[in-house]
C-alpha atoms as a PDB file:
ATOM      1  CA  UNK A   1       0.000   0.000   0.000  1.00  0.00           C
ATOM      2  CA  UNK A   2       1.342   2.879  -0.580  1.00  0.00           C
ATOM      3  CA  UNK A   3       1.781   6.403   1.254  1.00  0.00           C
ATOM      4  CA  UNK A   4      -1.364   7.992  -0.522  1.00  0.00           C
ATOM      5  CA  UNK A   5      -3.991   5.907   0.218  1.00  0.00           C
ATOM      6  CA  UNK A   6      -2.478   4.847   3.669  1.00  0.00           C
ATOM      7  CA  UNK A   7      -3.158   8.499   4.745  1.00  0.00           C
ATOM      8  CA  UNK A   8      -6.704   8.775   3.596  1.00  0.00           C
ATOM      9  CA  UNK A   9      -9.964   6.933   5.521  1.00  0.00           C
ATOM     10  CA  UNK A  10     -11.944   4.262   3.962  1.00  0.00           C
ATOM     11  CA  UNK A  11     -14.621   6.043   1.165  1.00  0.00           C
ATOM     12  CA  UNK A  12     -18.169   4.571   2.110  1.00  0.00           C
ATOM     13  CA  UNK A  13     -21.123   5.354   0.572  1.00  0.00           C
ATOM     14  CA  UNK A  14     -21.404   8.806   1.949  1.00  0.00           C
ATOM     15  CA  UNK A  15     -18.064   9.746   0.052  1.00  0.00           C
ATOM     16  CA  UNK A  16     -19.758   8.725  -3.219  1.00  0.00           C
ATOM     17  CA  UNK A  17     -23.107  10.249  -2.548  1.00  0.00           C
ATOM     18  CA  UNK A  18     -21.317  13.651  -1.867  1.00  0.00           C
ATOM     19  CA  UNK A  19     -19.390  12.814  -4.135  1.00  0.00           C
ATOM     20  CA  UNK A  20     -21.888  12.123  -7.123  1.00  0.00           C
ATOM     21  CA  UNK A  21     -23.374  15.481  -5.756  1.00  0.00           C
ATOM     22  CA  UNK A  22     -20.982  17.477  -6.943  1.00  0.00           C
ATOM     23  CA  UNK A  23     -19.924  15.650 -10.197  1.00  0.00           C
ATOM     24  CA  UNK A  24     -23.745  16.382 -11.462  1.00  0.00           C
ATOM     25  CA  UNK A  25     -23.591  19.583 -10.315  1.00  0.00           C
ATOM     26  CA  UNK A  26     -20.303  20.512 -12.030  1.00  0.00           C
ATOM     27  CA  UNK A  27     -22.111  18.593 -15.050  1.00  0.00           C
ATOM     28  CA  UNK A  28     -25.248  20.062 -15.079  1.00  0.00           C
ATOM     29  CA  UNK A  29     -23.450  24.144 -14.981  1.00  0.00           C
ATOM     30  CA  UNK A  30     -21.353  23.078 -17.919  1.00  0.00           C
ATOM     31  CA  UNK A  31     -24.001  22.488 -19.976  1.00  0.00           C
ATOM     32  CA  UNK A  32     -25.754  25.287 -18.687  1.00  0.00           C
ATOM     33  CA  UNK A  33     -22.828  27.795 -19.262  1.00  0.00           C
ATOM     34  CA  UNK A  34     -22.057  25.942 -22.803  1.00  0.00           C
ATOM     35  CA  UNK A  35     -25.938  25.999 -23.627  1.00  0.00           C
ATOM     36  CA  UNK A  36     -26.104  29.780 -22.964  1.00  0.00           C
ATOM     37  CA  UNK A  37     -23.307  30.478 -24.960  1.00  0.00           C
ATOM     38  CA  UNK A  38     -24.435  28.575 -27.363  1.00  0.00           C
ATOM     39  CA  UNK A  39     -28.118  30.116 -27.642  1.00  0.00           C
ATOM     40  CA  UNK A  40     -29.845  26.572 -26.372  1.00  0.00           C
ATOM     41  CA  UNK A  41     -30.159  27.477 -22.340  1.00  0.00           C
ATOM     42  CA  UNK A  42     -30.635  24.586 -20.355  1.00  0.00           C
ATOM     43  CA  UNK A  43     -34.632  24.798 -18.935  1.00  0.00           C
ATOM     44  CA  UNK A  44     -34.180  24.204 -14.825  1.00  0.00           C
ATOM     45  CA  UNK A  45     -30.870  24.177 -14.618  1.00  0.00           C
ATOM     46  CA  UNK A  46     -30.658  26.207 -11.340  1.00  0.00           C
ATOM     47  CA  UNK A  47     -33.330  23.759  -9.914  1.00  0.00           C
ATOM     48  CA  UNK A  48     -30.947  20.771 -10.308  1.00  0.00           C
ATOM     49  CA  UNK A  49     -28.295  22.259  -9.333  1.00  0.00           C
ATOM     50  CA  UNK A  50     -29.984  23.323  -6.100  1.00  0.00           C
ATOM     51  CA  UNK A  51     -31.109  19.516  -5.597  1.00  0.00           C
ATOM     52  CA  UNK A  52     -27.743  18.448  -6.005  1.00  0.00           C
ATOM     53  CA  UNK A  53     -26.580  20.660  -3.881  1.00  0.00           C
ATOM     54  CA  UNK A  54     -28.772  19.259  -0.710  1.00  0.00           C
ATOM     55  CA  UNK A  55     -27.561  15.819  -0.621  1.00  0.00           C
ATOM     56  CA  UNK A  56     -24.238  16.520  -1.327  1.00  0.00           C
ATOM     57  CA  UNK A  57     -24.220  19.092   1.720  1.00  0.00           C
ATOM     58  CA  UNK A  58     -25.502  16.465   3.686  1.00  0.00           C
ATOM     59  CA  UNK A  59     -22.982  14.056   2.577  1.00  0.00           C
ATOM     60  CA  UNK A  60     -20.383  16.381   3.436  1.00  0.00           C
ATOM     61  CA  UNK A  61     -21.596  17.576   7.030  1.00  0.00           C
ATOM     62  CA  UNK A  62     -22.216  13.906   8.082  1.00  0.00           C
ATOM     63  CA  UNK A  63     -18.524  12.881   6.684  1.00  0.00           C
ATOM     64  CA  UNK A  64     -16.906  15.623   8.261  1.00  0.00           C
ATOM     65  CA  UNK A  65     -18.665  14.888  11.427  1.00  0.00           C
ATOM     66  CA  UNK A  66     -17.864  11.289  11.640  1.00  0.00           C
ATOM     67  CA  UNK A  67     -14.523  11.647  10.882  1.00  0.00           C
ATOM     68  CA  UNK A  68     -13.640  14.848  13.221  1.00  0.00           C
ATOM     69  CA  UNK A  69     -12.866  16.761  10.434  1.00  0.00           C
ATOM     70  CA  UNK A  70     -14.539  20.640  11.294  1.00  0.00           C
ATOM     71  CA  UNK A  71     -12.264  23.288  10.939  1.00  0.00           C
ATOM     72  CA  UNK A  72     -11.322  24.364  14.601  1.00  0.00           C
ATOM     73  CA  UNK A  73      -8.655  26.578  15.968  1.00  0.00           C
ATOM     74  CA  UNK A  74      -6.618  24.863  18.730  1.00  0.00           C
ATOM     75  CA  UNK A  75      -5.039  28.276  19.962  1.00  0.00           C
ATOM     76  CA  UNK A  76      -6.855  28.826  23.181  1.00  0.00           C
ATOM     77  CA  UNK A  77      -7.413  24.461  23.585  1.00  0.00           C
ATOM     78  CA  UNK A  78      -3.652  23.593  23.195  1.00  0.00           C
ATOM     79  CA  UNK A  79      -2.444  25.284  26.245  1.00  0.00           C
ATOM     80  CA  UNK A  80      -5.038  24.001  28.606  1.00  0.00           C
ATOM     81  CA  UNK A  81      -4.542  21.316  30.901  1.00  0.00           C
ATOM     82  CA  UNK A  82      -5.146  17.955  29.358  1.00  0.00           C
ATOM     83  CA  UNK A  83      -8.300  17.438  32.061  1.00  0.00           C
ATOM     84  CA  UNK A  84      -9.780  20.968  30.984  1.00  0.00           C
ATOM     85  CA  UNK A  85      -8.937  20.248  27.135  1.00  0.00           C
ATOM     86  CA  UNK A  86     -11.401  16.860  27.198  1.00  0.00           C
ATOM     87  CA  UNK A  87     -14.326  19.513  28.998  1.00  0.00           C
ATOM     88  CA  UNK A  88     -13.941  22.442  26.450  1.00  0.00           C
ATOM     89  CA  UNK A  89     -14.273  19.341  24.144  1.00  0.00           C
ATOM     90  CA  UNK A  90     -17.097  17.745  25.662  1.00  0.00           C
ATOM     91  CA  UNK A  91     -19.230  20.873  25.772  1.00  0.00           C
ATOM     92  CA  UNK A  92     -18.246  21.749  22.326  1.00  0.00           C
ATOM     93  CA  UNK A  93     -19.948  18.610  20.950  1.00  0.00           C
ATOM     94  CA  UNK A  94     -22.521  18.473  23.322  1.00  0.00           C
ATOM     95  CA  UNK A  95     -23.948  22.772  21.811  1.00  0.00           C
ATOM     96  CA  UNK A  96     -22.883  21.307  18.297  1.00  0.00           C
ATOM     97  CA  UNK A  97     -25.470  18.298  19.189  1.00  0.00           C
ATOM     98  CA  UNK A  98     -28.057  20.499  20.346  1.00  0.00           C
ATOM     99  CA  UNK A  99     -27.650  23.225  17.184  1.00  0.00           C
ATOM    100  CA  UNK A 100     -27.971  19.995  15.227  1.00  0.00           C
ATOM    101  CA  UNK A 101     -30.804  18.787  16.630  1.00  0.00           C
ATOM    102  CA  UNK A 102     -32.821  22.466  16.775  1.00  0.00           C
ATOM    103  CA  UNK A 103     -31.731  22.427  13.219  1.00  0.00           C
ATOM    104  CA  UNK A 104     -33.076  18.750  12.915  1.00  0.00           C
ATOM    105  CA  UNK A 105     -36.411  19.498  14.508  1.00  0.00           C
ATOM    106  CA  UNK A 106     -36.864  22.494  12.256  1.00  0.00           C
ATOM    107  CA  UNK A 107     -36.741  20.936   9.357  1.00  0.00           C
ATOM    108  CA  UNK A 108     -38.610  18.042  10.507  1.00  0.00           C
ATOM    109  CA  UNK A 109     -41.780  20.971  11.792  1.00  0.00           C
ATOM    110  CA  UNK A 110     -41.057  21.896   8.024  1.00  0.00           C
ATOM    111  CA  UNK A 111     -41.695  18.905   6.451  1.00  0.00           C
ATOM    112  CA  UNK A 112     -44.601  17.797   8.605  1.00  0.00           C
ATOM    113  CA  UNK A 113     -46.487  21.281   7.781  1.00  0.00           C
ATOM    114  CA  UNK A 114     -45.741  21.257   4.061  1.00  0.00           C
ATOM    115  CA  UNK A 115     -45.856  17.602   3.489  1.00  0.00           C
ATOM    116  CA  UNK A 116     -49.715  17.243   2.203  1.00  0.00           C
ATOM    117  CA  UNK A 117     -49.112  20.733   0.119  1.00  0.00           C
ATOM    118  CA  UNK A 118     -46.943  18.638  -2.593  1.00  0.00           C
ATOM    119  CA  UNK A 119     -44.528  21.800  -2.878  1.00  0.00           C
ATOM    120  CA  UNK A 120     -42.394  21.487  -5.776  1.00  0.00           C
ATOM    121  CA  UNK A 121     -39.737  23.352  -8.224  1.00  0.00           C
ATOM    122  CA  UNK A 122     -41.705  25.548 -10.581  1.00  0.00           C
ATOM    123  CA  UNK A 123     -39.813  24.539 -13.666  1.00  0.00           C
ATOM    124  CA  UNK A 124     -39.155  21.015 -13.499  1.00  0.00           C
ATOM    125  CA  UNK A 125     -41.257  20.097 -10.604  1.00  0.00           C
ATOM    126  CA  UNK A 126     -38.842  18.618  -8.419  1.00  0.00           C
ATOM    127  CA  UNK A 127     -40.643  17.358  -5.309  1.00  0.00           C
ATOM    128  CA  UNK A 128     -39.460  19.236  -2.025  1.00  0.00           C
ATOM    129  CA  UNK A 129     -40.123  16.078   0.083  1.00  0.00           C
ATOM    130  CA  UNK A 130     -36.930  14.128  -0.624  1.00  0.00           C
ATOM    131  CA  UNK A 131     -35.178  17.294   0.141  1.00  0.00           C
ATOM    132  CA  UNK A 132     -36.640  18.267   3.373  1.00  0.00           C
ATOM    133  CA  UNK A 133     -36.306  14.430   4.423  1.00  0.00           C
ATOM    134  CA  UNK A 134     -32.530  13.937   3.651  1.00  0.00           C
ATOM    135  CA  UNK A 135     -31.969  17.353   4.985  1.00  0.00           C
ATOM    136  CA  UNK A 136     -33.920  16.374   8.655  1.00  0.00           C
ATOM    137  CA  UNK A 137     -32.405  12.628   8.265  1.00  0.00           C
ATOM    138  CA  UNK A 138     -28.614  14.630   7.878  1.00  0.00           C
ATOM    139  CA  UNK A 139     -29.432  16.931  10.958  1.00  0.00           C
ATOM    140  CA  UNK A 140     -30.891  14.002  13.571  1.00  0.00           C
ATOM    141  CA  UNK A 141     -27.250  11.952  12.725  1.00  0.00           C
ATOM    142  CA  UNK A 142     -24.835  14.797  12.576  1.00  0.00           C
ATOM    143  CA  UNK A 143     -26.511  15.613  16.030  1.00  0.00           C
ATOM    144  CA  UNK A 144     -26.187  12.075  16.881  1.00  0.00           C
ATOM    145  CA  UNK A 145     -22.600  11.951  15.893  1.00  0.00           C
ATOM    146  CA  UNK A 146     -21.614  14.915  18.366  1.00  0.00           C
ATOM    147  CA  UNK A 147     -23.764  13.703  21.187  1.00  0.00           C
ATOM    148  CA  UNK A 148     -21.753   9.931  21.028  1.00  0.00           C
ATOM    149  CA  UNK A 149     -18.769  12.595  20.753  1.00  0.00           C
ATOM    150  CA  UNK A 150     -19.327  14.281  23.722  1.00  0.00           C
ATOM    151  CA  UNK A 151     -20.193  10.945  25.711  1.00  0.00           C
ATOM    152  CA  UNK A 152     -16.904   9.346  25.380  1.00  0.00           C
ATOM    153  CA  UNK A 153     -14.186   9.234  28.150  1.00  0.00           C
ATOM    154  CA  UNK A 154     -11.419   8.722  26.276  1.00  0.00           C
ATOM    155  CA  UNK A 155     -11.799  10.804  23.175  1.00  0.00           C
ATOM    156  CA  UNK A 156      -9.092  13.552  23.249  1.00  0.00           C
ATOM    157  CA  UNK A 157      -9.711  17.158  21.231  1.00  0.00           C
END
């Protein structure tokens, strides 16, 4: 094996959803962009962009979660005592658990209110429902993620 793919964690299938995100994304602009130039636009482009966008933003969050990867600064963290380091840690995950979850529940009030409306895209009809669902599904684990976080002992920051 060698040094490249030694460093990096195993892809699952949240990698390749995210990942398949943003390749139809990047897809779907080009042909938008060359269409326009071309005097042939591309009819609900911006609408599947913007659903590609949602589960690939949930891919992301729940990778990044799982794997510890959040930007943080360690300025303030890296001088503290070890025993006040695994706190500032602890409570760190525990309000990103609870922002997760408010975040969670919102979306799921959403849903439930708007779920016997049928919204949709107005050009290419794109149901809302899958969105709002992955979106609330995405929130409830990320939150779940940080709250298993915060409960373990031996976790260091």
């Amino acid at each position: 094996m060698d040094s490249v793919t030694s460093q990096h964690p195993k892809r699952g299938p949240l990698f390749y959803i995210g990942a398949g995100g943003l390749l139809s994304l990047m897809v779907i602009e080009t042909a938008a962009v060359l269409g326009r130039h071309a005097g042939f636009p591309v009819t609900g482009a911006l609408e599947l962009a913007q659903a590609t966008i949602a589960f690939a933003a949930c891919a992301a969050m729940l990778v990044a979660t799982m794997q510890g990867a959040h930007a943080a600064v360690h300025m303030l963290t890296d001088r503290m005592p070890k025993g006040l380091q695994h706190q500032v840690f602890r409570a760190g995950s525990v309000l990103a658990g609870l922002f997760f979850a408010a975040l969670c529940a919102g979306s799921a009030w959403l849903a439930f209110e708007y779920w016997d409306s049928y919204e949709q895209t107005e050009v290419l009809h794109i149901p809302f429902r899958p969105l709002r669902a992955a979106v609330t599904l995405a929130a409830a684990l990320v939150s779940f993620v940080f709250f298993r976080r915060a409960m373990r002992v031996e976790k260091t920051p």
